[in-house]
Protein backbone atom coordinates (compact mmCIF):
# COMPACT_ATOMS: atom_id res chain seq x y z
CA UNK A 1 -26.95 7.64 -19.85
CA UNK A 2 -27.31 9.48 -16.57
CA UNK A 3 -24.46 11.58 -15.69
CA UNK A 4 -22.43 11.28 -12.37
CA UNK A 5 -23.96 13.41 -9.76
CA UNK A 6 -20.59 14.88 -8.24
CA UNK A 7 -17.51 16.01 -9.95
CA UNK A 8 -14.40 13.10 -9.11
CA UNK A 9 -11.23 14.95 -8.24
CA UNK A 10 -9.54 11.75 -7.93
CA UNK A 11 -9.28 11.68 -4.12
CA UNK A 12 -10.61 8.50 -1.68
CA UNK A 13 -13.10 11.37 0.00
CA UNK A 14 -14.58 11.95 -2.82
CA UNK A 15 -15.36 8.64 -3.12
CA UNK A 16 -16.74 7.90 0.61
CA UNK A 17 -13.72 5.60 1.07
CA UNK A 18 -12.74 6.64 4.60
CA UNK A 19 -10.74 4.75 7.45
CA UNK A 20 -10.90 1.47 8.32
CA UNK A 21 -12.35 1.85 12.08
CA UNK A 22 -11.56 -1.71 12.55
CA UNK A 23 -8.03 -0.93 12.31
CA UNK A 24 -5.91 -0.32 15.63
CA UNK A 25 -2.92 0.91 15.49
CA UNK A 26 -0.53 1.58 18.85
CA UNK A 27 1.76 4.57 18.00
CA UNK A 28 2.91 5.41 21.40
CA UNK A 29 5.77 4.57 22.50
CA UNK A 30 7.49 1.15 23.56
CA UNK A 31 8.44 0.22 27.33
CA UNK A 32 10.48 -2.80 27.67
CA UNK A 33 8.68 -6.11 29.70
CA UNK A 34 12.04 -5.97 32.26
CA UNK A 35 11.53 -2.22 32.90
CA UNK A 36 7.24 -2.97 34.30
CA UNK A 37 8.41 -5.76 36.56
CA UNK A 38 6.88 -5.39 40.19
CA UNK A 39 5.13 -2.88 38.83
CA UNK A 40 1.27 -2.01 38.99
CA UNK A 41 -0.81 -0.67 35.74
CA UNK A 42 -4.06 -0.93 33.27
CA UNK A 43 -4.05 -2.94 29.82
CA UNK A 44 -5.98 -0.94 27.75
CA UNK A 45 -5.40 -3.47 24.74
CA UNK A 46 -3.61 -6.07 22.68
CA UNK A 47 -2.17 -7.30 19.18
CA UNK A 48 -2.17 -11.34 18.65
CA UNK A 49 -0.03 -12.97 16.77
CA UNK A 50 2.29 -10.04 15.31
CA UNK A 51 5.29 -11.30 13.40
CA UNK A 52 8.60 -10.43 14.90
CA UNK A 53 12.15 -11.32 13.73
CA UNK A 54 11.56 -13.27 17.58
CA UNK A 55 8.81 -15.07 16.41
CA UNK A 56 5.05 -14.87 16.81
CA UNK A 57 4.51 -12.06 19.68
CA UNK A 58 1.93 -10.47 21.13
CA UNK A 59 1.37 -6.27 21.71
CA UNK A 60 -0.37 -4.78 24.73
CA UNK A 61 -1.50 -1.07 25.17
CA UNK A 62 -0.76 -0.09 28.54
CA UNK A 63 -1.14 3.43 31.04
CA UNK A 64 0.11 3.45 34.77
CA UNK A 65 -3.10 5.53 35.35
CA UNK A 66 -6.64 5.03 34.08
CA UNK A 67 -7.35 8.36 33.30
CA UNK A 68 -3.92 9.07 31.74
CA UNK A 69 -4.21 10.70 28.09
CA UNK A 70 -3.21 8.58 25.28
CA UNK A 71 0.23 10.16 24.69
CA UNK A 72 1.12 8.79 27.93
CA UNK A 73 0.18 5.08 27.02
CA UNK A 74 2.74 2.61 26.09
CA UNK A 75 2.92 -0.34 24.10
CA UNK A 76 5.01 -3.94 25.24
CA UNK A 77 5.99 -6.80 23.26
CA UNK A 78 5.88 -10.18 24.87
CA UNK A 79 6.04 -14.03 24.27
CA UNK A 80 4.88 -15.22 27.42
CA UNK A 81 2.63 -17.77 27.25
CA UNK A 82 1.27 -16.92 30.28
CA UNK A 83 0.44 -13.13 28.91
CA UNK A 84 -0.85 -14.14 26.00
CA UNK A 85 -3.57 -16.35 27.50
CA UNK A 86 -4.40 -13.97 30.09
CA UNK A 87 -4.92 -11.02 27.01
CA UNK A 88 -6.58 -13.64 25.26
CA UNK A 89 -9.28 -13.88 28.19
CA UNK A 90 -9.76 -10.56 28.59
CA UNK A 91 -10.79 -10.24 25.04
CA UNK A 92 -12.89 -12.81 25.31
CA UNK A 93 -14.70 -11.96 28.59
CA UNK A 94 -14.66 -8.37 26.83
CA UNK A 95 -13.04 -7.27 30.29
CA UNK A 96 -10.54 -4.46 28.88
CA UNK A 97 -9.12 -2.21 30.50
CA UNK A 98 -7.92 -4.69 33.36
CA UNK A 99 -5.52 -3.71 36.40
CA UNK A 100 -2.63 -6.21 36.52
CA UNK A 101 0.84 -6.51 38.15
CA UNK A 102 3.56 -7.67 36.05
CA UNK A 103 5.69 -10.45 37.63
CA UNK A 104 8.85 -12.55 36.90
CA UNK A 105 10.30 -15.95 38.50
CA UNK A 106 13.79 -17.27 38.74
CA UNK A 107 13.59 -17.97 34.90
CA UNK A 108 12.96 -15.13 33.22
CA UNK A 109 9.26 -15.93 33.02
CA UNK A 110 6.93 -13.18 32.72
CA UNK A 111 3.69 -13.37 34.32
CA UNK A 112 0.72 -11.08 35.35
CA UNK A 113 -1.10 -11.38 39.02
């Protein structure tokens, strides 16, 4: 019976076990959709279909500047339809980070232009 060739301290290192790169996680802070209105930035990112006590919602990563550090970034919750096909696009066209202007009508409808 060979023996084991390292000594197992019990940790997940010791195992190789290390972070799941796939992950993404957006631990910056959260701007409101009504506060970005009229207003120009980048979308760095998104979340699909995260559960909310809302509903279904989508996340986006966003910084007012490009070259802004990541502390800066902020993330938005929204359930525009509109937004969500838009993000969805991106991702597909694999065109992240995209400049956009966020935009509302007479109904409360977000949009991005």
């Amino acid at each position: 019976m060979a023996e084991d060739l390292f000594t197992d301290d019990g940790s997940l290192a010791c195992l190789g076990i290390t972070k799941n790169e796939r992950d993404k996680k957006f631990t910056c802070k959260e701007e409101q959709q009504s506060n970005l209105v009229n207003k120009t930035f980048w979308v760095m990112d998104y979340f699909a279909g995260v559960q909310s006590k809302f509903g279904e919602r989508y996340i986006f990563k966003i910084k007012f500047n490009l070259e802004d550090p990541e502390d800066a970034a902020r993330k938005v919750w929204t359930g525009s339809s509109d937004i969500q096909f838009i993000l969805d696009k991106l991702a597909e066209l694999g065109k992240f980070p995209r400049r956009v202007t966020l935009r509302k009508d007479g109904r409360n409808h977000y949009f991005f232009e």
